[in-house]
PDB file of N, CA and C in Angstrom:
ATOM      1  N   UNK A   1       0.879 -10.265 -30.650  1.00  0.00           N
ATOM      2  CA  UNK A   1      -0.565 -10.112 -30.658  1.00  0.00           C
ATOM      3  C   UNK A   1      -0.939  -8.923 -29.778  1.00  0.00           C
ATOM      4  N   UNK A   2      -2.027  -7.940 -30.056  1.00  0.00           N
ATOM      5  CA  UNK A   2      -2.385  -6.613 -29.456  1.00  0.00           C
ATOM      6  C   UNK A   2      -2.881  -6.935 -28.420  1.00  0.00           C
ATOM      7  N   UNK A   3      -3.338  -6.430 -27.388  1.00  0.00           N
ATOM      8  CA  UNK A   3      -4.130  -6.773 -26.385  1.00  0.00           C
ATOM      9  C   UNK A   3      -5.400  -6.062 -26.698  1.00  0.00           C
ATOM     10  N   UNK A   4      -6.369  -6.845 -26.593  1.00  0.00           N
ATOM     11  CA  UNK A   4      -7.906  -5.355 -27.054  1.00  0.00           C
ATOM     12  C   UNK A   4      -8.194  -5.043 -25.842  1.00  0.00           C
ATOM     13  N   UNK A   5      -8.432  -3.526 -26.050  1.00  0.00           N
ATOM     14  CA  UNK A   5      -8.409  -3.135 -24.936  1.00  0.00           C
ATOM     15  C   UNK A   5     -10.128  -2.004 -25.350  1.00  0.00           C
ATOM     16  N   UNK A   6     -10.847  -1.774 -23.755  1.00  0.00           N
ATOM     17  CA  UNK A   6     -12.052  -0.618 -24.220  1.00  0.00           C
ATOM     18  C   UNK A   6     -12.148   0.044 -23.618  1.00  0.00           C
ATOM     19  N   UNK A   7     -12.008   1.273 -23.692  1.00  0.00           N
ATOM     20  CA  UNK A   7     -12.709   2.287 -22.697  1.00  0.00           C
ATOM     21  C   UNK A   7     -14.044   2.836 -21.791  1.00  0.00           C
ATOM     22  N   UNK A   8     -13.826   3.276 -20.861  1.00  0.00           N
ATOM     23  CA  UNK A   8     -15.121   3.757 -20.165  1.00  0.00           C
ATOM     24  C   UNK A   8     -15.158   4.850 -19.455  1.00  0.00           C
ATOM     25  N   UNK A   9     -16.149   5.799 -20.013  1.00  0.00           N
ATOM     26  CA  UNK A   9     -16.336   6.911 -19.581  1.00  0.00           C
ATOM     27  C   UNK A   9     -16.911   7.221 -18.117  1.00  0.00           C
ATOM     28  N   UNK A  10     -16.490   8.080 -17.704  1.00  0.00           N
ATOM     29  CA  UNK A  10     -17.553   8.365 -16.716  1.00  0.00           C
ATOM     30  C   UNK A  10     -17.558  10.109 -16.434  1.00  0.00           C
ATOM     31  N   UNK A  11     -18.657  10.438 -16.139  1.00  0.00           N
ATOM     32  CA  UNK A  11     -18.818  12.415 -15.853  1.00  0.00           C
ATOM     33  C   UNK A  11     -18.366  12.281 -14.141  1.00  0.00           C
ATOM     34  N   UNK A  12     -17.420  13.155 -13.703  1.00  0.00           N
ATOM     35  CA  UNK A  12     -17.024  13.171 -12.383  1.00  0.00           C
ATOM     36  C   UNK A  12     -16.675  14.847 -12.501  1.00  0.00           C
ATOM     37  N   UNK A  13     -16.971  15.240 -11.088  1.00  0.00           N
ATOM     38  CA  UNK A  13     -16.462  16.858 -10.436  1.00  0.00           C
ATOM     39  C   UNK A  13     -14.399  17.162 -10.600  1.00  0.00           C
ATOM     40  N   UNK A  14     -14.525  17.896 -10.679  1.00  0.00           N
ATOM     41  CA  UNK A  14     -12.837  18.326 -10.834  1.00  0.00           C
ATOM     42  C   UNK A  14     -12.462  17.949  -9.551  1.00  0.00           C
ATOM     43  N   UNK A  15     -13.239  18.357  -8.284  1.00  0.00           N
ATOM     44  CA  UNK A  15     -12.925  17.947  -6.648  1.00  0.00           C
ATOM     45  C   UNK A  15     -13.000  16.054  -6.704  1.00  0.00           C
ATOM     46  N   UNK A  16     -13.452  15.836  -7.373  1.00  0.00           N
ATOM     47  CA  UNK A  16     -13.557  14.233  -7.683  1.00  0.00           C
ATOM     48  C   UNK A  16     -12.461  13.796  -8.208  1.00  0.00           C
ATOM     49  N   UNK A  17     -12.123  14.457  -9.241  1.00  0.00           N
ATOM     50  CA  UNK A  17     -11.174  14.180 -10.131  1.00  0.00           C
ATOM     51  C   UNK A  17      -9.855  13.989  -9.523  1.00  0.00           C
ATOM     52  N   UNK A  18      -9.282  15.207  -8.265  1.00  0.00           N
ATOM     53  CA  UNK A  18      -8.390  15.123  -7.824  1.00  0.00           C
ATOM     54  C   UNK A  18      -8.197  14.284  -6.980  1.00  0.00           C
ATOM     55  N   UNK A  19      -9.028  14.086  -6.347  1.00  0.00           N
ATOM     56  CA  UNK A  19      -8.941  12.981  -5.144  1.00  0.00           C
ATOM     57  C   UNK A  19      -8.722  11.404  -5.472  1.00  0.00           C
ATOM     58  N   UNK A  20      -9.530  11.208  -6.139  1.00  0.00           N
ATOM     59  CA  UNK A  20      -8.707  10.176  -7.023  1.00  0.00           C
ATOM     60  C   UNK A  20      -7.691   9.616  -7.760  1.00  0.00           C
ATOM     61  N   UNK A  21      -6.884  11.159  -8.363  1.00  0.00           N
ATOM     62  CA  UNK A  21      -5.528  11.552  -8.842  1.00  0.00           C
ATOM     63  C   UNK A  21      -5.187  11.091  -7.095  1.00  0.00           C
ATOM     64  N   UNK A  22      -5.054  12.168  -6.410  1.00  0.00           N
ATOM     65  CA  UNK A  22      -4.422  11.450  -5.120  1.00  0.00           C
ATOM     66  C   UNK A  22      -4.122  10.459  -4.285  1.00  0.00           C
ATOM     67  N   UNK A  23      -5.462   9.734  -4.156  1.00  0.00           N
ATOM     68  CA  UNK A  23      -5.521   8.114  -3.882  1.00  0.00           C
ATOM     69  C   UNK A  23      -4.591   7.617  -5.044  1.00  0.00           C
ATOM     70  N   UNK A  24      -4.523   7.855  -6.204  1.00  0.00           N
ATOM     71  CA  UNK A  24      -3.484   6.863  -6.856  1.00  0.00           C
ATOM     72  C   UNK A  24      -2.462   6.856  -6.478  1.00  0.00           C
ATOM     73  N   UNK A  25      -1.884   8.435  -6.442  1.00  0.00           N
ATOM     74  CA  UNK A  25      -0.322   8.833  -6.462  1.00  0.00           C
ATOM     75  C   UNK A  25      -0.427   8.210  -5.059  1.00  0.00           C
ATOM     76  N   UNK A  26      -1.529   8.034  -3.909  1.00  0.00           N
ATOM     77  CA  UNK A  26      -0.997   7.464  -2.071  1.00  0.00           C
ATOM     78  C   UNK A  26      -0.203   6.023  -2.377  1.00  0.00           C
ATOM     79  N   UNK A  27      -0.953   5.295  -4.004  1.00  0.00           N
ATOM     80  CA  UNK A  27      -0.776   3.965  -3.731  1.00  0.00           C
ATOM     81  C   UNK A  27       0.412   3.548  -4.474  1.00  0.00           C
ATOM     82  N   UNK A  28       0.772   4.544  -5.428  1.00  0.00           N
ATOM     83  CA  UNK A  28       1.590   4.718  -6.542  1.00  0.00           C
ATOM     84  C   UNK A  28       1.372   3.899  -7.499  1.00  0.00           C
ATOM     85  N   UNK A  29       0.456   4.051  -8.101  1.00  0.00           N
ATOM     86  CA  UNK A  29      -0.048   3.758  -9.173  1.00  0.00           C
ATOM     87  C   UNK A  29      -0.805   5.326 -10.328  1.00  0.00           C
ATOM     88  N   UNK A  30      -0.994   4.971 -11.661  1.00  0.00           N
ATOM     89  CA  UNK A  30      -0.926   5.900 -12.345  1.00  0.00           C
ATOM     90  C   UNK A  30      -2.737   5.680 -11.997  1.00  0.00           C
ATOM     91  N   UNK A  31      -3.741   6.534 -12.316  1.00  0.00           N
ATOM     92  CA  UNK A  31      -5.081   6.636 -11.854  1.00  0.00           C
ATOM     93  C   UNK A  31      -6.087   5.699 -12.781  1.00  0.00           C
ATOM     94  N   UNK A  32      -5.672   5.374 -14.424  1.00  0.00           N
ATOM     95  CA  UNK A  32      -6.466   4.154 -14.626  1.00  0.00           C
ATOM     96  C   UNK A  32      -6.202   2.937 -13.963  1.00  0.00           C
ATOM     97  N   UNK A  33      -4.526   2.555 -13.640  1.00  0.00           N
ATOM     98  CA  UNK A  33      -4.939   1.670 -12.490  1.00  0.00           C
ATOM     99  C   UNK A  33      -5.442   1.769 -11.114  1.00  0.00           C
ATOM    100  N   UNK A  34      -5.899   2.365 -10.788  1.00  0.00           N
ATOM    101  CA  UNK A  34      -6.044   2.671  -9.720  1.00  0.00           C
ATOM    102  C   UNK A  34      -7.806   2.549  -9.899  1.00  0.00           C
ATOM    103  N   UNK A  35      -7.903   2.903 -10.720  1.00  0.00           N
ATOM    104  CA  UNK A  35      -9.616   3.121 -10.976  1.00  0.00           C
ATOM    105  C   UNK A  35      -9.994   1.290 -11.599  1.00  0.00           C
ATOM    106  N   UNK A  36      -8.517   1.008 -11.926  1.00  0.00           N
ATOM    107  CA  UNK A  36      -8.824  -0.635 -12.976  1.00  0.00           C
ATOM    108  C   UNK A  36      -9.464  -1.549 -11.682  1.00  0.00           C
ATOM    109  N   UNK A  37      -8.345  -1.347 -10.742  1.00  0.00           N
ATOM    110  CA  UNK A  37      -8.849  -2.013  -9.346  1.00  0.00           C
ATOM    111  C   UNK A  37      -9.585  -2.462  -8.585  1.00  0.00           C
ATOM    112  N   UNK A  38     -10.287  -0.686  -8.493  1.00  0.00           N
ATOM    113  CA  UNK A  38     -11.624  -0.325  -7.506  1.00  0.00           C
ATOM    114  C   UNK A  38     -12.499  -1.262  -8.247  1.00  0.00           C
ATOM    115  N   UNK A  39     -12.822  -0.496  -9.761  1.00  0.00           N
ATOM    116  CA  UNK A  39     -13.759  -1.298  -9.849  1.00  0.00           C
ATOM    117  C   UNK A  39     -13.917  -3.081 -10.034  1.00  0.00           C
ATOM    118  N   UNK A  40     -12.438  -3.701  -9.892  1.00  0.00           N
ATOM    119  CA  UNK A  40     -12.705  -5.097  -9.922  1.00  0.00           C
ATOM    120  C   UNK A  40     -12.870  -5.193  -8.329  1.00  0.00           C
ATOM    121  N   UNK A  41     -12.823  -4.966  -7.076  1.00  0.00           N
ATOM    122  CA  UNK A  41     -13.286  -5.134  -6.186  1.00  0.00           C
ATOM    123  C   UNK A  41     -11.917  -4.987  -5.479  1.00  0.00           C
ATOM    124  N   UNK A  42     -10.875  -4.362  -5.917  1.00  0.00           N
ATOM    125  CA  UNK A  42      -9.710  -4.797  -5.224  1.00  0.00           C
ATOM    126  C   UNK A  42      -9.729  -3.500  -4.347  1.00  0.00           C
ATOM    127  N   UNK A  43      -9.058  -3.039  -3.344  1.00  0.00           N
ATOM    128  CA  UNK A  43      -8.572  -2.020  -2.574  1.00  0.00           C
ATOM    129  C   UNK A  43      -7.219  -2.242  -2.538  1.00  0.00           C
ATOM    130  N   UNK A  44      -6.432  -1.164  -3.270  1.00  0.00           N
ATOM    131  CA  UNK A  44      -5.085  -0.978  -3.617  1.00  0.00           C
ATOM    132  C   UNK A  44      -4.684  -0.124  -1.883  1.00  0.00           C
ATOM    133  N   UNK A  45      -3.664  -0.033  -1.451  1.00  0.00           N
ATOM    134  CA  UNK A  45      -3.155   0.160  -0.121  1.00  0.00           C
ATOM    135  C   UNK A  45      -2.209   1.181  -0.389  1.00  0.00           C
ATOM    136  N   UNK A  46      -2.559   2.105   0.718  1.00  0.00           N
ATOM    137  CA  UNK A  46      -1.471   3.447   0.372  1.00  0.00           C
ATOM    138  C   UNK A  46       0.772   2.875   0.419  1.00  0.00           C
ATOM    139  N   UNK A  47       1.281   3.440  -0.748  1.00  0.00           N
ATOM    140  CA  UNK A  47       2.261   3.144   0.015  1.00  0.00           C
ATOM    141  C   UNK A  47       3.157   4.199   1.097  1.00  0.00           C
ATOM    142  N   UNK A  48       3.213   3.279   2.342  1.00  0.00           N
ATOM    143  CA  UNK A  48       4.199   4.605   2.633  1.00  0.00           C
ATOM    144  C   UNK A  48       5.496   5.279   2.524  1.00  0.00           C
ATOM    145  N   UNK A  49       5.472   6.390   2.679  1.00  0.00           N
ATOM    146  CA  UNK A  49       6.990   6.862   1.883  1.00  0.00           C
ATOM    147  C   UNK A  49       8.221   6.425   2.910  1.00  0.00           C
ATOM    148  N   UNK A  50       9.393   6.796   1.661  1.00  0.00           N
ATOM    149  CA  UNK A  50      10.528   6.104   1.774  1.00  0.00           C
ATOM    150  C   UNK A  50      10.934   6.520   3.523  1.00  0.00           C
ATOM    151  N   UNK A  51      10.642   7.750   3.976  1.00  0.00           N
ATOM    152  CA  UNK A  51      10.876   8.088   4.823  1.00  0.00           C
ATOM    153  C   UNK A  51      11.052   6.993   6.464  1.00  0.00           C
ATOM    154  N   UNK A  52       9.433   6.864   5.812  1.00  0.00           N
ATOM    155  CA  UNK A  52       9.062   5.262   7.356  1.00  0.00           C
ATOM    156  C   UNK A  52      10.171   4.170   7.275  1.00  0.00           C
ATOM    157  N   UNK A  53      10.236   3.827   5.805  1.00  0.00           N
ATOM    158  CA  UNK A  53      11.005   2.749   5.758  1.00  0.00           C
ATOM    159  C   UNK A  53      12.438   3.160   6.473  1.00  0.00           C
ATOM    160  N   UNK A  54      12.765   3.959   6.604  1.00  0.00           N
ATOM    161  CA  UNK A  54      14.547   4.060   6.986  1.00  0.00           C
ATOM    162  C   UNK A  54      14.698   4.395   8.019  1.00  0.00           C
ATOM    163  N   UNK A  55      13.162   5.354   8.718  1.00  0.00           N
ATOM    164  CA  UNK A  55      13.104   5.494   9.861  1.00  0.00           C
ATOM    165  C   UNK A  55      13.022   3.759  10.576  1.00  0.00           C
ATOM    166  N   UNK A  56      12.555   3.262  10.457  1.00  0.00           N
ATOM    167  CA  UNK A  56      12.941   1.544  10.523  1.00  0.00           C
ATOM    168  C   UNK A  56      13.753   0.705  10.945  1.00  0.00           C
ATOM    169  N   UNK A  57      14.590   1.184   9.588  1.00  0.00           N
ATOM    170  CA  UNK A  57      15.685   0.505   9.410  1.00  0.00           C
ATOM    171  C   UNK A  57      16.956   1.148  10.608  1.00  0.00           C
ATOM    172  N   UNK A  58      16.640   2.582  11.197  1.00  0.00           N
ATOM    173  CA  UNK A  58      17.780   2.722  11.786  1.00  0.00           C
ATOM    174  C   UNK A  58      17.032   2.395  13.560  1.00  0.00           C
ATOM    175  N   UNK A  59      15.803   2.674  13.708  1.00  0.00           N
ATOM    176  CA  UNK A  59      15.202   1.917  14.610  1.00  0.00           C
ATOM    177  C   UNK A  59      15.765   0.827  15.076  1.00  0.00           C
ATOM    178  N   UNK A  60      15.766  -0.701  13.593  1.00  0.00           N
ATOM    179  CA  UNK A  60      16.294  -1.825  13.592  1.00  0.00           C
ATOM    180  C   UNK A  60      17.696  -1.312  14.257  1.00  0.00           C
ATOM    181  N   UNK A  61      18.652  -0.946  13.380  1.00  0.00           N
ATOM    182  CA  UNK A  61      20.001  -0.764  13.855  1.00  0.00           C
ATOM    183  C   UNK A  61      20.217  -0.345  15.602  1.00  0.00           C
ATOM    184  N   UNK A  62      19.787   0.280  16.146  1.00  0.00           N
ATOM    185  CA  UNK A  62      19.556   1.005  17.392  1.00  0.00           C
ATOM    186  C   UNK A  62      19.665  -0.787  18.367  1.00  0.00           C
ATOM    187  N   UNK A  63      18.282  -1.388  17.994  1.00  0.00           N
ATOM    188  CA  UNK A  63      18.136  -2.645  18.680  1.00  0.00           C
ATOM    189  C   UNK A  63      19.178  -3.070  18.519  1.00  0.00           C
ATOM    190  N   UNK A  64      19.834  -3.497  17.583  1.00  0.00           N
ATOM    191  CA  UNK A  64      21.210  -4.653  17.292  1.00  0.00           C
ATOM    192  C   UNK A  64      22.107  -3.662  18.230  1.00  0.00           C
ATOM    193  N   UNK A  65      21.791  -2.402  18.038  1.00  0.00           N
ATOM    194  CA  UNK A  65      23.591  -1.699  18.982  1.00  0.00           C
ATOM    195  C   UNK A  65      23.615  -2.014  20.623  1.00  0.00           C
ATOM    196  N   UNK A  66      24.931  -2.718  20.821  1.00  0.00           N
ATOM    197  CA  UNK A  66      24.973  -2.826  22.725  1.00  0.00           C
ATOM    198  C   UNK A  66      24.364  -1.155  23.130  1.00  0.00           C
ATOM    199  N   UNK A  67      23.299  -0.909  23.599  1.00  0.00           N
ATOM    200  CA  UNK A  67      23.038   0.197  25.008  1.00  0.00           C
ATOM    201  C   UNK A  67      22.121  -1.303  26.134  1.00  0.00           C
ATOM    202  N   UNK A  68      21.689  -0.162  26.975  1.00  0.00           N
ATOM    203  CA  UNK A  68      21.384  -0.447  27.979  1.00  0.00           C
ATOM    204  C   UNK A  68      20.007  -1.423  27.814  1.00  0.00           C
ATOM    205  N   UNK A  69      19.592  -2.382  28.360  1.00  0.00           N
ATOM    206  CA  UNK A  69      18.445  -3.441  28.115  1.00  0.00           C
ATOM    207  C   UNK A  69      16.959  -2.114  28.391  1.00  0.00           C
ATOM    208  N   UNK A  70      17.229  -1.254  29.086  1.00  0.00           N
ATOM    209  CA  UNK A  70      15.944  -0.843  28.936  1.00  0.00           C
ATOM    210  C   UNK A  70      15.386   0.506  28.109  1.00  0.00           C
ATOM    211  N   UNK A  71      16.560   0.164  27.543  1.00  0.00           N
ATOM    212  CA  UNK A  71      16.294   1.493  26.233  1.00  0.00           C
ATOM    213  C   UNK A  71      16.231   0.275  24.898  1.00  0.00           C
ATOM    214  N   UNK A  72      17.018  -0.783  24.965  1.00  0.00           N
ATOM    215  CA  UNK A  72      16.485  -1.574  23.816  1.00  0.00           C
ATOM    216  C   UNK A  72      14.853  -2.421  23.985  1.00  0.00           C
ATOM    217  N   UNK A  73      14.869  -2.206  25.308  1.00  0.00           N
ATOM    218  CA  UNK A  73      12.855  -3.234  25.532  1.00  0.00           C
ATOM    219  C   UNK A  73      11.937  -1.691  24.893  1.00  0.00           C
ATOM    220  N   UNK A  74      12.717  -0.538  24.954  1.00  0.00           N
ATOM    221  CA  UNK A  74      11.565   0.623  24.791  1.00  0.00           C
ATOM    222  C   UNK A  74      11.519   0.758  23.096  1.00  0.00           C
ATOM    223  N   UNK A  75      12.818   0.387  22.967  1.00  0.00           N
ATOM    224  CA  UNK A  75      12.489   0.653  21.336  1.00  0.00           C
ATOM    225  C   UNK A  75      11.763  -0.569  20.470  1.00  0.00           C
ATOM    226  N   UNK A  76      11.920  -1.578  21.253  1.00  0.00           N
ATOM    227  CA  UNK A  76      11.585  -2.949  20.530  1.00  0.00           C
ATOM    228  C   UNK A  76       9.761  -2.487  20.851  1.00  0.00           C
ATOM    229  N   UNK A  77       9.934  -2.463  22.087  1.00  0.00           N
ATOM    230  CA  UNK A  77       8.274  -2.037  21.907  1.00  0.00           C
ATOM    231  C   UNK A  77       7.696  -1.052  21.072  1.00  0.00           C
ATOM    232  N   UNK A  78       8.444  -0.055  21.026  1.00  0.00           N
ATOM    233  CA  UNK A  78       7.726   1.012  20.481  1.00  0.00           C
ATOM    234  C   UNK A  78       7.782   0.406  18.746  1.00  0.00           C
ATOM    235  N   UNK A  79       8.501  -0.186  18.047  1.00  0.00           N
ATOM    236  CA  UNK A  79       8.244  -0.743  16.568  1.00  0.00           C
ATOM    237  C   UNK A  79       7.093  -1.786  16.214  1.00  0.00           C
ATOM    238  N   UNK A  80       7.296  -2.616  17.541  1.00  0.00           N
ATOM    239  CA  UNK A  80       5.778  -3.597  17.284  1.00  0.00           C
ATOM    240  C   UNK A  80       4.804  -2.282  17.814  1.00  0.00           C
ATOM    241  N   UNK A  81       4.784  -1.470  18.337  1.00  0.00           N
ATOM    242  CA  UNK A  81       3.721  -0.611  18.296  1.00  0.00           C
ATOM    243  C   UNK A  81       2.906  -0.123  16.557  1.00  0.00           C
ATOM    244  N   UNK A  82       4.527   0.439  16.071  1.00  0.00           N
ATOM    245  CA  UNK A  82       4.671   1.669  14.590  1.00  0.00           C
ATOM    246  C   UNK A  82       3.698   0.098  13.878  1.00  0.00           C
ATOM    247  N   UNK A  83       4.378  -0.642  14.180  1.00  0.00           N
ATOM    248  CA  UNK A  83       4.236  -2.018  12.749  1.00  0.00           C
ATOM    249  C   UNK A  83       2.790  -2.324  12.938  1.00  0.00           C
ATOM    250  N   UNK A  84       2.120  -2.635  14.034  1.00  0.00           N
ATOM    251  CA  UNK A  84       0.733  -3.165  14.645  1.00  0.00           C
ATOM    252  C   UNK A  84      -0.310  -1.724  14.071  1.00  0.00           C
ATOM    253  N   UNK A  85      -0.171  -1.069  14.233  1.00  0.00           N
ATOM    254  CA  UNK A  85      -0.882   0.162  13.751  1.00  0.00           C
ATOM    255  C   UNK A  85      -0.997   0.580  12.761  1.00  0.00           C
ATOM    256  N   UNK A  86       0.119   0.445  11.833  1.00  0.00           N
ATOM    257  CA  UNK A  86       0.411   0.955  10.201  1.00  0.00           C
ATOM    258  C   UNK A  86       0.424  -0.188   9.415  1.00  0.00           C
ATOM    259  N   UNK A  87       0.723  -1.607   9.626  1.00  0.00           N
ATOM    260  CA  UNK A  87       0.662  -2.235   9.163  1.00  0.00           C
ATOM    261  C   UNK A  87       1.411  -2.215   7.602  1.00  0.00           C
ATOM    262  N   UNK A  88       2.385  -2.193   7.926  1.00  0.00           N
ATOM    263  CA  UNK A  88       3.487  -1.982   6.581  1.00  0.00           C
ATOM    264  C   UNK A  88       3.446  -3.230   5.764  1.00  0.00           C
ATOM    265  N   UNK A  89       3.194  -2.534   4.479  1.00  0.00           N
ATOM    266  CA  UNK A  89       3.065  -3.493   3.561  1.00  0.00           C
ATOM    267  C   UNK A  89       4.449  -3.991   2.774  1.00  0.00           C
ATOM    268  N   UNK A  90       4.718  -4.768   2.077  1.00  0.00           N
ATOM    269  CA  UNK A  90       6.369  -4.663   1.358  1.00  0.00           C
ATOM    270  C   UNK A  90       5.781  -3.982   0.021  1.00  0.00           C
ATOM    271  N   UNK A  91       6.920  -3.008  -0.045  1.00  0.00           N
ATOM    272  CA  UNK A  91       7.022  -2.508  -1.386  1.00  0.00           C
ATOM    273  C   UNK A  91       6.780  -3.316  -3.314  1.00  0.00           C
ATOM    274  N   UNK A  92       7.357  -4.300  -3.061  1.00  0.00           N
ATOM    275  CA  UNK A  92       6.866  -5.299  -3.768  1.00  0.00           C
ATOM    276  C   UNK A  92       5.119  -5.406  -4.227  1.00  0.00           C
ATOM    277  N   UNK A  93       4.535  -5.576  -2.793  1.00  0.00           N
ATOM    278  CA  UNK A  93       2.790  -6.075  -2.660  1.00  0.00           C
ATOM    279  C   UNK A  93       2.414  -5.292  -3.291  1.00  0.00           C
ATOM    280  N   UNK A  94       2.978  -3.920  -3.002  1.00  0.00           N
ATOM    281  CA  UNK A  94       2.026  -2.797  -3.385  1.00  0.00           C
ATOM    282  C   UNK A  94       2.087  -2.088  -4.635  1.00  0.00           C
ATOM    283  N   UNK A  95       3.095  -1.963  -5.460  1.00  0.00           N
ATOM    284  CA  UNK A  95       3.053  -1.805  -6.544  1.00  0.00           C
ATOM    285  C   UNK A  95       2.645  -2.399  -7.616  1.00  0.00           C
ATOM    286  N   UNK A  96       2.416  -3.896  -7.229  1.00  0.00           N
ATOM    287  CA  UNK A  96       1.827  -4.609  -8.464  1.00  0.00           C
ATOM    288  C   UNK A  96       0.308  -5.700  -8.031  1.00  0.00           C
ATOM    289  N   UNK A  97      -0.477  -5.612  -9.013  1.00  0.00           N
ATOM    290  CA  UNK A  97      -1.874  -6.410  -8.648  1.00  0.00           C
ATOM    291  C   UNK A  97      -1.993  -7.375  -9.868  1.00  0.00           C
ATOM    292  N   UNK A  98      -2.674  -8.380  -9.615  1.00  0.00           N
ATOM    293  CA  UNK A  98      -3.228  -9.208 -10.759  1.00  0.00           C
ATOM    294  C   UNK A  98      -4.240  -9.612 -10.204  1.00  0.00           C
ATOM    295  N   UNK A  99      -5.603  -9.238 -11.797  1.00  0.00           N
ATOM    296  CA  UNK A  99      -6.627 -10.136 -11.373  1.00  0.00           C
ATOM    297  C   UNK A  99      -6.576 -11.465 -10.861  1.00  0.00           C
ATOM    298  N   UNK A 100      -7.852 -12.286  -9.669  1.00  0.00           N
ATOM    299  CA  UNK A 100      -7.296 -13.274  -9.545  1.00  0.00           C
ATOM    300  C   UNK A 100      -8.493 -14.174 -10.345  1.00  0.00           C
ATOM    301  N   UNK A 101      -8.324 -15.448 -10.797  1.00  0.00           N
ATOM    302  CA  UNK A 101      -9.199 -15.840 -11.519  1.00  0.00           C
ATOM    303  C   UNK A 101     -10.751 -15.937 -11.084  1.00  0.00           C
ATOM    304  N   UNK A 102     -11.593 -16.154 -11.485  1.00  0.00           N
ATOM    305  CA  UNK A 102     -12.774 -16.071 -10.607  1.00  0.00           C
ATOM    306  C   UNK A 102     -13.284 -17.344 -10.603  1.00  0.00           C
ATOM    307  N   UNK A 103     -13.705 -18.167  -9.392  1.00  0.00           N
ATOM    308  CA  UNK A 103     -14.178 -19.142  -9.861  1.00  0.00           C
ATOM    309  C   UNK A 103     -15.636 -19.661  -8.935  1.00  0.00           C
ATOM    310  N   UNK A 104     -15.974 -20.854  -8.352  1.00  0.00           N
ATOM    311  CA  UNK A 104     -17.321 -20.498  -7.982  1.00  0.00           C
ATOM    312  C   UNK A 104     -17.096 -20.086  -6.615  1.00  0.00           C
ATOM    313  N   UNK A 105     -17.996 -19.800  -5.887  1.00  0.00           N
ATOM    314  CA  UNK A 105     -18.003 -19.047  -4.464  1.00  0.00           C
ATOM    315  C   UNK A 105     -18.213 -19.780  -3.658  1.00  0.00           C
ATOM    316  N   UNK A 106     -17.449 -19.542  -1.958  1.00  0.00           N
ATOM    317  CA  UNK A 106     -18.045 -21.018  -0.968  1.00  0.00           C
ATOM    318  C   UNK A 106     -19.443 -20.975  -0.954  1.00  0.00           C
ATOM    319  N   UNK A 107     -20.012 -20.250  -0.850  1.00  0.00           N
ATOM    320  CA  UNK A 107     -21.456 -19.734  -0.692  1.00  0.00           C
ATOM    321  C   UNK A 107     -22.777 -21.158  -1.195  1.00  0.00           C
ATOM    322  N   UNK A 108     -22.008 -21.082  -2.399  1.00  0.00           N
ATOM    323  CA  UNK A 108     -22.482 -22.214  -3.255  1.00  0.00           C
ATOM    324  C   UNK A 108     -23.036 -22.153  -4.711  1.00  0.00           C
TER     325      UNK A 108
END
């Protein structure tokens, strides 16, 4: 069975245009999803590149290696610092969204 699907136009600036191209490619998503999102109310989350992640991971490694206790309290701190601030999302979260159903509001 097809999925029906409809389009919607909208008139936007070329400086518009890109920035939005950009916000997608931050979140990695292609720009109708990205635009599918916004307008259901969602805020899609930049992902960050592979780079952070491994910077991380050898961070992690550093902690597990025997040195000295006060070079491992500086690094342990300094990651709950990176993590508390950037708030890393899992790769997983961020590549994929689903509407969620709508149903009535606490409000009432």
């Amino acid at each position: 069975m097809k999925r029906q699907e409809t389009r919607i136009f909208a008139r936007i600036t070329p400086k518009e245009k890109e920035r939005i191209n950009d916000l997608a490619k931050q979140c990695g998503l292609t720009t109708n999803e990205y635009l599918r999102q916004r307008a259901l109310g969602y805020e899609p989350h930049s992902v960050p590149p592979d780079a952070l992640f491994h910077f991380c991971e050898k961070v992690d490694a550093l902690i597990e290696s025997p040195f000295s206790a006060e070079v491992n309290k500086a690094a342990i701190t300094l990651l709950k610092e990176i993590t508390k601030e950037i708030i890393l999302p899992r790769k997983e979260d961020t590549r994929r969204w689903q509407p969620q159903a709508s149903g009535p509001s606490k409000d009432g």
